[in-house]
N, C-alpha and C. Protein backbone atom coordinates (compact mmCIF):
# COMPACT_ATOMS: atom_id res chain seq x y z
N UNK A 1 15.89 -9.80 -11.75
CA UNK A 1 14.62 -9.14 -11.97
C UNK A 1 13.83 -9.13 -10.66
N UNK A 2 13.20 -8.17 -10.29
CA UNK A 2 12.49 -7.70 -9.16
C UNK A 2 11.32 -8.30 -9.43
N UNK A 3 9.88 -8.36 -8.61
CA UNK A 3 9.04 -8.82 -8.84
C UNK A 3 7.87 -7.08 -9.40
N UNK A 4 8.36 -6.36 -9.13
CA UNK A 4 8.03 -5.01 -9.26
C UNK A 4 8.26 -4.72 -10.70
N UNK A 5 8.82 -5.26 -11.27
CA UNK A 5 9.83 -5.14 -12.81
C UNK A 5 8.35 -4.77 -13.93
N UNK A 6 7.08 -5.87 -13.32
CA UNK A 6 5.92 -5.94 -14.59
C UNK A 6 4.53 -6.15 -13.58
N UNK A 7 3.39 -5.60 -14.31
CA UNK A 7 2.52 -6.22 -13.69
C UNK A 7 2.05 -7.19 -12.92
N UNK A 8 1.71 -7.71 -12.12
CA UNK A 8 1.42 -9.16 -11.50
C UNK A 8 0.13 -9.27 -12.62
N UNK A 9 0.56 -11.25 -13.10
CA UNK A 9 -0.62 -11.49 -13.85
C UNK A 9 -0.63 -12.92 -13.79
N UNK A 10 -1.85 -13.26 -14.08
CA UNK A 10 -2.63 -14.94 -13.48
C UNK A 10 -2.47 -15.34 -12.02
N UNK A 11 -1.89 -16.44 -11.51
CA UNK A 11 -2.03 -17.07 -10.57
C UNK A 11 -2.13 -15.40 -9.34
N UNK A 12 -0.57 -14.91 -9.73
CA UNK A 12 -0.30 -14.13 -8.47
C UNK A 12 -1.58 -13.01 -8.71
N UNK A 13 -1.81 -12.31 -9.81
CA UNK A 13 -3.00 -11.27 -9.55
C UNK A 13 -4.34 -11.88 -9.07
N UNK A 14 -4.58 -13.30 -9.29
CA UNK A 14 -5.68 -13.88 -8.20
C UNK A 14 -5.20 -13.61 -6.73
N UNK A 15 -4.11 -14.24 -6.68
CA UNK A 15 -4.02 -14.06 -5.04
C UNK A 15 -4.33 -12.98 -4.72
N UNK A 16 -3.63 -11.58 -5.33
CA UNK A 16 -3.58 -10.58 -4.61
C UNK A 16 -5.70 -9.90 -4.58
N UNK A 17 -6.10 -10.38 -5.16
CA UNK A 17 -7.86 -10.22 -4.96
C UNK A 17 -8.50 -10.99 -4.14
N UNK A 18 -7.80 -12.05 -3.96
CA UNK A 18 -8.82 -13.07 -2.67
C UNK A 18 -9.04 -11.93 -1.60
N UNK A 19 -8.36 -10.78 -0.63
CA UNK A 19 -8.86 -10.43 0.04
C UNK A 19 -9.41 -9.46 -0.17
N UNK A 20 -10.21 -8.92 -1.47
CA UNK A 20 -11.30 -7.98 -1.90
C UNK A 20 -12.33 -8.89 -1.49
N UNK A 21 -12.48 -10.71 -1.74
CA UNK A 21 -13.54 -11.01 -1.75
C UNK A 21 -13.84 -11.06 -0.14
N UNK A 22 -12.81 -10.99 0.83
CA UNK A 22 -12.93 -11.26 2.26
C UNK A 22 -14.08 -10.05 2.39
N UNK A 23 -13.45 -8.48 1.84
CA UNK A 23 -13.82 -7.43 2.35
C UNK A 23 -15.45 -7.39 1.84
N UNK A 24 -15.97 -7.94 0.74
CA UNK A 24 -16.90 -7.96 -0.13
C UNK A 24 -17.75 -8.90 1.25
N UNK A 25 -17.45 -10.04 1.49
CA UNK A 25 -18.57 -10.92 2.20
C UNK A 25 -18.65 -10.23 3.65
N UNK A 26 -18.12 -9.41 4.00
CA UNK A 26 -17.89 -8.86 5.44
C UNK A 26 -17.02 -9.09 6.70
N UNK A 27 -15.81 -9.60 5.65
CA UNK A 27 -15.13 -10.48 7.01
C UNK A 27 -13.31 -9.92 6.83
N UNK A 28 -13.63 -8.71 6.78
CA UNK A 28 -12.27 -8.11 6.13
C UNK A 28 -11.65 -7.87 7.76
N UNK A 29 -12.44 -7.62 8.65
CA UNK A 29 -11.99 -7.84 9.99
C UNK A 29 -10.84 -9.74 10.33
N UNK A 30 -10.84 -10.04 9.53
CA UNK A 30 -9.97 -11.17 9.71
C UNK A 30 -8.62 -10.72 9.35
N UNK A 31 -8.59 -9.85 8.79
CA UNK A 31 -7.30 -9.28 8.15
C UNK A 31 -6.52 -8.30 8.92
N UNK A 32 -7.34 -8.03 9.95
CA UNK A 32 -6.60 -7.57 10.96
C UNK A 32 -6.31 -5.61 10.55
N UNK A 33 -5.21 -5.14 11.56
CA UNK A 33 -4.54 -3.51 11.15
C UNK A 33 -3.71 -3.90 9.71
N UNK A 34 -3.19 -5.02 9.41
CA UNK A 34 -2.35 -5.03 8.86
C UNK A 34 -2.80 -5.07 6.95
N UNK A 35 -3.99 -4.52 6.75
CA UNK A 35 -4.22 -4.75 5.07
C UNK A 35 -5.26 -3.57 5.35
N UNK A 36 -6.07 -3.14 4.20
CA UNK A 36 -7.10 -2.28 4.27
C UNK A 36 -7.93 -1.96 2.77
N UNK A 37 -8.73 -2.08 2.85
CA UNK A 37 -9.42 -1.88 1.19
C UNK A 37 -9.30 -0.61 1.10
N UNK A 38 -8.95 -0.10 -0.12
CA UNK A 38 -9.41 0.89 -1.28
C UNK A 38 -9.85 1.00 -2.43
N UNK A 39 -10.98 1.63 -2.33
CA UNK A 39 -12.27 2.20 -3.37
C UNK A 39 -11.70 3.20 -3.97
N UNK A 40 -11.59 3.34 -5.22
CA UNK A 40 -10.75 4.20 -6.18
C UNK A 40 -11.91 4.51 -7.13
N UNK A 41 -11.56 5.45 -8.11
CA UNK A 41 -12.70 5.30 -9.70
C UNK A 41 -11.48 5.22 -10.19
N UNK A 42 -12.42 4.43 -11.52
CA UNK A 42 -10.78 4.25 -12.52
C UNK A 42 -11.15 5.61 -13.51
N UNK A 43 -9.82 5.51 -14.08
CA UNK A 43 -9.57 7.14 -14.43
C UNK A 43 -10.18 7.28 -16.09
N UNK A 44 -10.11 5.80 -16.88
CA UNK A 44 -10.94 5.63 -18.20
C UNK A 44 -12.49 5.22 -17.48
N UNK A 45 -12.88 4.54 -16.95
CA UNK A 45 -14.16 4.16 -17.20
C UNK A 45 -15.09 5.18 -16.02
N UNK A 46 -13.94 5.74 -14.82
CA UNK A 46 -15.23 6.52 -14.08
C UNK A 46 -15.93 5.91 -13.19
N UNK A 47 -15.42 3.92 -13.05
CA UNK A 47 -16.22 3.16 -11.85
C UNK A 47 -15.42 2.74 -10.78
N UNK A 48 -16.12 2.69 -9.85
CA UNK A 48 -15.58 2.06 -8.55
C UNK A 48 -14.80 1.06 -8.75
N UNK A 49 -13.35 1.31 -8.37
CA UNK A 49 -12.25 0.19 -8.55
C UNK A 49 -12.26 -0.48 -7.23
N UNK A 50 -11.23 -1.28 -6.91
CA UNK A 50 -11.09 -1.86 -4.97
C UNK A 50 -9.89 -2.54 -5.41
N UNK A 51 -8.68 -2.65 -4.76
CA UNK A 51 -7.55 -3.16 -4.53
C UNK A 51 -7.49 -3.04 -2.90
N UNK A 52 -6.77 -4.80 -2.24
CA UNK A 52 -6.50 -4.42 -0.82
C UNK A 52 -5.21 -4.24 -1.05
N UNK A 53 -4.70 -3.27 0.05
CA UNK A 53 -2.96 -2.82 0.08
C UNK A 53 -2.74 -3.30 1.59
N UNK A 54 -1.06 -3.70 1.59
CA UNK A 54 -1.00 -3.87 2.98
C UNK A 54 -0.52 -2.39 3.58
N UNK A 55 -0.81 -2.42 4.82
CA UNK A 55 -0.84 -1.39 5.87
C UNK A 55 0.68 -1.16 6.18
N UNK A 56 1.04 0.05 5.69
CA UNK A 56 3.02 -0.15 6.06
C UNK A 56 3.18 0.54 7.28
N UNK A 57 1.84 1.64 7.69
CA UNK A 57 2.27 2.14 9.10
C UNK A 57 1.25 2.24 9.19
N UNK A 58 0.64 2.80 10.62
CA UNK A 58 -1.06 3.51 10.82
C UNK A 58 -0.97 4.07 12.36
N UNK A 59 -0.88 5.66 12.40
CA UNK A 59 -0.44 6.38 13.04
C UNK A 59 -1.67 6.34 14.23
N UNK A 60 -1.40 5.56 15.29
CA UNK A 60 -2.87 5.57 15.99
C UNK A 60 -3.30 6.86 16.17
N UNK A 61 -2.23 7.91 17.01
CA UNK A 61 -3.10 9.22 17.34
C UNK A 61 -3.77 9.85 16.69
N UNK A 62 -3.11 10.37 14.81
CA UNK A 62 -3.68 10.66 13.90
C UNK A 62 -4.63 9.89 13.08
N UNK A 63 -4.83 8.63 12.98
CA UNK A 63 -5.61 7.66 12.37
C UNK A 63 -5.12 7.66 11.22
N UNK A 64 -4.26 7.98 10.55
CA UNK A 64 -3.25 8.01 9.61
C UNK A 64 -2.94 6.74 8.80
N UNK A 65 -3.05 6.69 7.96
CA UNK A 65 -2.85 5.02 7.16
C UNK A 65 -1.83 5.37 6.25
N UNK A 66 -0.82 4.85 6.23
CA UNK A 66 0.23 4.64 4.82
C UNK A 66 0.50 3.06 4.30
N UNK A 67 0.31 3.58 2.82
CA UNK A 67 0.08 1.99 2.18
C UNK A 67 1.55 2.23 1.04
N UNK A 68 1.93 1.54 0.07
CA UNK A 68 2.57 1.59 -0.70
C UNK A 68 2.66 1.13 -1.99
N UNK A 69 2.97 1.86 -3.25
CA UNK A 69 2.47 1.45 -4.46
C UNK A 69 4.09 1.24 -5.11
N UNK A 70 3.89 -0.66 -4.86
CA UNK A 70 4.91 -1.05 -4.78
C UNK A 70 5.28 -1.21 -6.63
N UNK A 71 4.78 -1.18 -7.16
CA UNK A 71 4.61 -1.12 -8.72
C UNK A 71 4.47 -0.08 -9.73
N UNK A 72 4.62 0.95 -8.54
CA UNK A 72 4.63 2.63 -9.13
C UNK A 72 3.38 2.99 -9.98
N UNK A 73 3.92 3.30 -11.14
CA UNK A 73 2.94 3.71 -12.20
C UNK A 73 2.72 2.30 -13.04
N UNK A 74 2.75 1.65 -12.77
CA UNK A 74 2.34 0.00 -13.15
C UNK A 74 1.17 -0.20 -12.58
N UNK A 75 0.63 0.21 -11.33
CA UNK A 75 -0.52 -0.21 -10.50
C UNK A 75 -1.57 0.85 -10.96
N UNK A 76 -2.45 0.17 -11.28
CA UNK A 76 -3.55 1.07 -11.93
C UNK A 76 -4.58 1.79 -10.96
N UNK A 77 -4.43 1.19 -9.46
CA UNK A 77 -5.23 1.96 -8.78
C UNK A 77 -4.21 3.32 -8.78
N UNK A 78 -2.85 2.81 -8.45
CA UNK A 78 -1.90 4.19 -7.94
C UNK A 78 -2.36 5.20 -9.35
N UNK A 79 -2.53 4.86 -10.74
CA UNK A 79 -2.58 6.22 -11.68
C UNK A 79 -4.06 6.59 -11.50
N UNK A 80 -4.69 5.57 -10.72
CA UNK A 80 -6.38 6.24 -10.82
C UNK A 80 -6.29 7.48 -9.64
N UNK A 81 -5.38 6.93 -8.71
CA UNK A 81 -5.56 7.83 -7.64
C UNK A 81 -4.89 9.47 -7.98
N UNK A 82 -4.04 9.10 -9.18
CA UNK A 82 -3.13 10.50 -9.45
C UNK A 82 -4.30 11.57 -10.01
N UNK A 83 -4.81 11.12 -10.79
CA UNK A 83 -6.04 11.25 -11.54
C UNK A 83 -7.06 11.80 -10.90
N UNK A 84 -7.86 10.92 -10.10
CA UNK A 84 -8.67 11.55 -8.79
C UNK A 84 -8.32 10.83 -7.43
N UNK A 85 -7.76 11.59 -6.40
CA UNK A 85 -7.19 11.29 -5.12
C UNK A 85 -8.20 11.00 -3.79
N UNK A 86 -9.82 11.24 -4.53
CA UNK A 86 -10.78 11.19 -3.26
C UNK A 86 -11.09 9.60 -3.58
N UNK A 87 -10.82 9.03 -2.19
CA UNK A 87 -10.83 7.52 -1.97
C UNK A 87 -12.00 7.07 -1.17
N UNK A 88 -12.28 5.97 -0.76
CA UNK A 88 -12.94 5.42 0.72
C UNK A 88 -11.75 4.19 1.05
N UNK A 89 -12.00 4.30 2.34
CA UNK A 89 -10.77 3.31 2.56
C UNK A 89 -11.70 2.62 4.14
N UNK A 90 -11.33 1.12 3.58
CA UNK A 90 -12.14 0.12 4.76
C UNK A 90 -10.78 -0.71 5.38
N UNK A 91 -10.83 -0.30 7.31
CA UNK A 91 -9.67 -1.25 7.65
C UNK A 91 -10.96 -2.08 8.91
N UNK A 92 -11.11 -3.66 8.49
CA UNK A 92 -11.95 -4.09 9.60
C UNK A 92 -13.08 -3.70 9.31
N UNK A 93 -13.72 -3.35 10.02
CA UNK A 93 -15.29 -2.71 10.24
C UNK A 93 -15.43 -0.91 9.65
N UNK A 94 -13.90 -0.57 10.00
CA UNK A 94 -13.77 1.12 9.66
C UNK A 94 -14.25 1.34 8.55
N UNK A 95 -14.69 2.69 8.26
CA UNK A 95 -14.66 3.16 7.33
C UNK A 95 -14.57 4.29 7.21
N UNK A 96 -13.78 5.66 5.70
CA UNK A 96 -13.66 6.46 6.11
C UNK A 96 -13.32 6.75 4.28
N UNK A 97 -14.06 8.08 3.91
CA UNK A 97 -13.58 8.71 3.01
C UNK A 97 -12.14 9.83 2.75
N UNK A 98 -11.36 9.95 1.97
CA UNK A 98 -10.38 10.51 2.09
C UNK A 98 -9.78 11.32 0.71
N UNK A 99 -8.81 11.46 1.02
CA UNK A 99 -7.79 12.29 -0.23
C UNK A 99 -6.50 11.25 -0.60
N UNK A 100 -6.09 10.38 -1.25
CA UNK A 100 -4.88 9.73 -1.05
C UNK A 100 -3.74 11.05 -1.34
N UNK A 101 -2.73 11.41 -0.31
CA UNK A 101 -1.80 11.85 -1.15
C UNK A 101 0.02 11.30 -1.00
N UNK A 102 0.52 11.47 -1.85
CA UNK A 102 1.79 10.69 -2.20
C UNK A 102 2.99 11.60 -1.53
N UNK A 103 3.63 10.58 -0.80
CA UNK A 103 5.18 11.35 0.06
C UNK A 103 5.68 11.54 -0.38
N UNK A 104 6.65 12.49 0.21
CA UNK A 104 8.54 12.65 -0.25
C UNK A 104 9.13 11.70 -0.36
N UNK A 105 9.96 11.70 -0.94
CA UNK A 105 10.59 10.32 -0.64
C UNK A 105 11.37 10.14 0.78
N UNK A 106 11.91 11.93 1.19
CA UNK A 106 12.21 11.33 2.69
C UNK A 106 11.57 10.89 3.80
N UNK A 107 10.26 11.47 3.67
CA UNK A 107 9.04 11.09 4.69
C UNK A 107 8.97 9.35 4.39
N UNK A 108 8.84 9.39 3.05
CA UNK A 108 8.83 7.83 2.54
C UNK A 108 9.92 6.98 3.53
N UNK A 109 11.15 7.24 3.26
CA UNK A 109 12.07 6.85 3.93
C UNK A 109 11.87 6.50 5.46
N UNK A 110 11.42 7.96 5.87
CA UNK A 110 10.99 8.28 7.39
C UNK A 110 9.95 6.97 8.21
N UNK A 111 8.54 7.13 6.93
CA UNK A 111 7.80 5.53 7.67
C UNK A 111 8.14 4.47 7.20
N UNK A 112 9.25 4.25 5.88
CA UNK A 112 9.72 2.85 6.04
C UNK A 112 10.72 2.05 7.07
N UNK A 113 11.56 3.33 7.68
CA UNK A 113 12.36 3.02 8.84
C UNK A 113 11.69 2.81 9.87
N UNK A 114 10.43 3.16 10.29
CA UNK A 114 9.23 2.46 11.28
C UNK A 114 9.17 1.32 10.55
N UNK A 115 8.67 1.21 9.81
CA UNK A 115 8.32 -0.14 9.54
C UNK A 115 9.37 -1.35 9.76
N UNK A 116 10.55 -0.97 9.10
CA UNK A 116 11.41 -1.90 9.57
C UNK A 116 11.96 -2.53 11.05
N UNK A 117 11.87 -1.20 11.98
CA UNK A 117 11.80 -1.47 13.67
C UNK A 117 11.27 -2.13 13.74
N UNK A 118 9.64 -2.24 13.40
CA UNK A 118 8.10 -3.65 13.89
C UNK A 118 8.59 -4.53 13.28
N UNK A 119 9.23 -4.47 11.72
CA UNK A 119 9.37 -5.52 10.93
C UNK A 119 10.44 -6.11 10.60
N UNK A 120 11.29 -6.67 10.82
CA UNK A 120 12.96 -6.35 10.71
C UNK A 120 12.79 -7.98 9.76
N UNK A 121 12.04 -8.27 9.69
CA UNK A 121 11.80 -9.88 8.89
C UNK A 121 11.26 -9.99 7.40
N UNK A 122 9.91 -9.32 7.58
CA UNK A 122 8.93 -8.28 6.54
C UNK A 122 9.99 -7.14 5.73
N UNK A 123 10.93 -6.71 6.20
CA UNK A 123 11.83 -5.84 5.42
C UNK A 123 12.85 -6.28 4.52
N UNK A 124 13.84 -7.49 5.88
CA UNK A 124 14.37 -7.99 4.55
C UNK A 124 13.43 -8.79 3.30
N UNK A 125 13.10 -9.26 3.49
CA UNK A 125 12.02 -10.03 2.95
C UNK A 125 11.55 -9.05 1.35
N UNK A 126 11.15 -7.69 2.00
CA UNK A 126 10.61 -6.64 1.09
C UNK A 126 12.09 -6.31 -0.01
N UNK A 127 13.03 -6.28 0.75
CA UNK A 127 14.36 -5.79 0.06
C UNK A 127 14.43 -6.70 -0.93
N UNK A 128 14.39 -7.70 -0.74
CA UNK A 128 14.34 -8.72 -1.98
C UNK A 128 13.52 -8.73 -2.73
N UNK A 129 12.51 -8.47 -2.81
CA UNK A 129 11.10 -8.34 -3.76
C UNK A 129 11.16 -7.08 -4.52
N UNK A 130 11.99 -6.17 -3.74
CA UNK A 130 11.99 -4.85 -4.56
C UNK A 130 13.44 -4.48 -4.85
N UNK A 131 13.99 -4.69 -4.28
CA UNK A 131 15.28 -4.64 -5.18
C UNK A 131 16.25 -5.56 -5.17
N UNK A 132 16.20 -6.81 -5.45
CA UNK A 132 16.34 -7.72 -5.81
C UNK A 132 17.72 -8.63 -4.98
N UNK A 133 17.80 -8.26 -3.66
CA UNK A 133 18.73 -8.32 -3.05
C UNK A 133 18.02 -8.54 -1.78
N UNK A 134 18.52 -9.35 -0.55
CA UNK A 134 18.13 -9.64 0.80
C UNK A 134 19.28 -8.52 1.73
N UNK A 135 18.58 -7.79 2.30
CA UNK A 135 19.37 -6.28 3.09
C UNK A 135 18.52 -6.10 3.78
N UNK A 136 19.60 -6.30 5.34
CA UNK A 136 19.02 -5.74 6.78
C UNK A 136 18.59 -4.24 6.54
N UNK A 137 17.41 -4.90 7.90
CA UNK A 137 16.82 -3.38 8.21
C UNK A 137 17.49 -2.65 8.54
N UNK A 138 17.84 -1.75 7.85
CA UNK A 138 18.49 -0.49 8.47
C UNK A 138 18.17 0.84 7.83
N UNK A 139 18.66 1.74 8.05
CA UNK A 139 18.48 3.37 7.67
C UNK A 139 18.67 3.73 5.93
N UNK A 140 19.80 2.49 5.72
CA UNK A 140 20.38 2.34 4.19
C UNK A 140 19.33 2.34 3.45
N UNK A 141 18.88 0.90 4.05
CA UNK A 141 18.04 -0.03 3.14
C UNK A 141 16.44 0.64 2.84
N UNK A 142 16.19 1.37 3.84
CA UNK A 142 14.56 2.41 3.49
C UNK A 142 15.29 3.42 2.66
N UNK A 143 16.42 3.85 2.85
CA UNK A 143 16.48 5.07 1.76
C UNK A 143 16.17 4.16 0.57
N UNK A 144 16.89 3.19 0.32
CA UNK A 144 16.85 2.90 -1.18
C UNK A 144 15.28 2.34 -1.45
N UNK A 145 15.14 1.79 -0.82
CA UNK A 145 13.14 1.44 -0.32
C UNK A 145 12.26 2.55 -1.09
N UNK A 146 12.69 3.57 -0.05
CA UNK A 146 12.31 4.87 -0.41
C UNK A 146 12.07 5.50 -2.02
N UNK A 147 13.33 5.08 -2.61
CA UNK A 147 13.73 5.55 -4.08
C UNK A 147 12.78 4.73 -4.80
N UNK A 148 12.76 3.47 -4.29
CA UNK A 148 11.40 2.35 -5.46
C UNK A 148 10.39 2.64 -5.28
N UNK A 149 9.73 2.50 -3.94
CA UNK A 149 8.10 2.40 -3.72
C UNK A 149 7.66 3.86 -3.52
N UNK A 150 6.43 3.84 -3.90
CA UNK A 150 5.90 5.56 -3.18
C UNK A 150 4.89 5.13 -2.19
N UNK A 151 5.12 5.91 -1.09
CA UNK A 151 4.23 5.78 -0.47
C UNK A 151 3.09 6.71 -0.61
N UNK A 152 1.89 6.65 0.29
CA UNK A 152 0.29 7.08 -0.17
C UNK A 152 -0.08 7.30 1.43
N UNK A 153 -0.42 8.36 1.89
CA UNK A 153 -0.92 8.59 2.84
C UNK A 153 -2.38 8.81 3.37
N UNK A 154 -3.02 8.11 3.77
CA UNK A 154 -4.73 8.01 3.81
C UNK A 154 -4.90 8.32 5.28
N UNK A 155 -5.57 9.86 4.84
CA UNK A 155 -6.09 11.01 6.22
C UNK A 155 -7.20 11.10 6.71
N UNK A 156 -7.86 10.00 7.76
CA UNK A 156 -9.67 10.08 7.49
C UNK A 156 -9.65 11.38 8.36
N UNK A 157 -9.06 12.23 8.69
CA UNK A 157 -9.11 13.76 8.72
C UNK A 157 -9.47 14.48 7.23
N UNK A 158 -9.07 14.22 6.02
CA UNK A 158 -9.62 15.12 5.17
C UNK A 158 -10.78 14.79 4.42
């Protein structure tokens, strides 16, 4: 069983909110390029949601952010965003309103094979969490990457 298989719930869905509260007191700059808040509405109630995602690429020239919704349609920000796609997204001090929109899976493929170049540790690592197996970085291993997670592309161009 993957860890992707079900919701995260108790201990681990605390963890994964401790760094909303970083971003909340003003110190989300500790978190470095590598995480970034998103402000969502949820799609029943209509209010400001916030989940932090980690940062899987961030295209300096374009300012380009890709995050990944490693839980698919399990993650309730990812169906809020299907729902309505206009976001705010905080990395550090940044801030920037946007459109989330969702890759191909080959583009998917395309920035998970970046990612694995920076990350060749963080990947295997990921291979195991998502498909339930430890597999070098390689070209293989983002295709199949590719096939689980979707990625989300955040354009403070739009």
């Amino acid at each position: 069983m993957t860890i992707t298989q079900k919701k995260p719930t108790g201990t681990l869905r605390t963890l994964f909110r401790v760094p909303i509260l970083l971003y909340r007191l003003n110190l989300g700059f500790l978190l470095g390029g590598r995480f970034l808040l998103l402000t969502h509405t949820g799609r029943k109630s209509g209010i400001a949601r916030q989940v932090v995602l980690e940062v899987v690429d961030h295209d300096q020239e374009t300012g380009v952010y890709y995050v990944a919704a490693a839980w698919r349609k399990k993650a309730d920000w990812y169906l809020n965003i299907l729902q309505n796609p206009r976001v705010k997204v905080q990395v550090g001090n940044r801030q920037f309103e946007t459109e989330a929109n969702q890759m191909s899976e080959k583009e998917a493929e395309l920035i998970l094979w970046e990612y694995a170049q920076r990350h060749p540790f963080a990947m295997r690592e990921l291979s195991t969490l998502m498909l339930g197996e430890r597999l070098p970085p390689t070209r293989e291993t983002c295709a199949r990457l590719a096939q689980s997670i979707l990625l989300i592309m955040l354009d403070p161009m739009h």
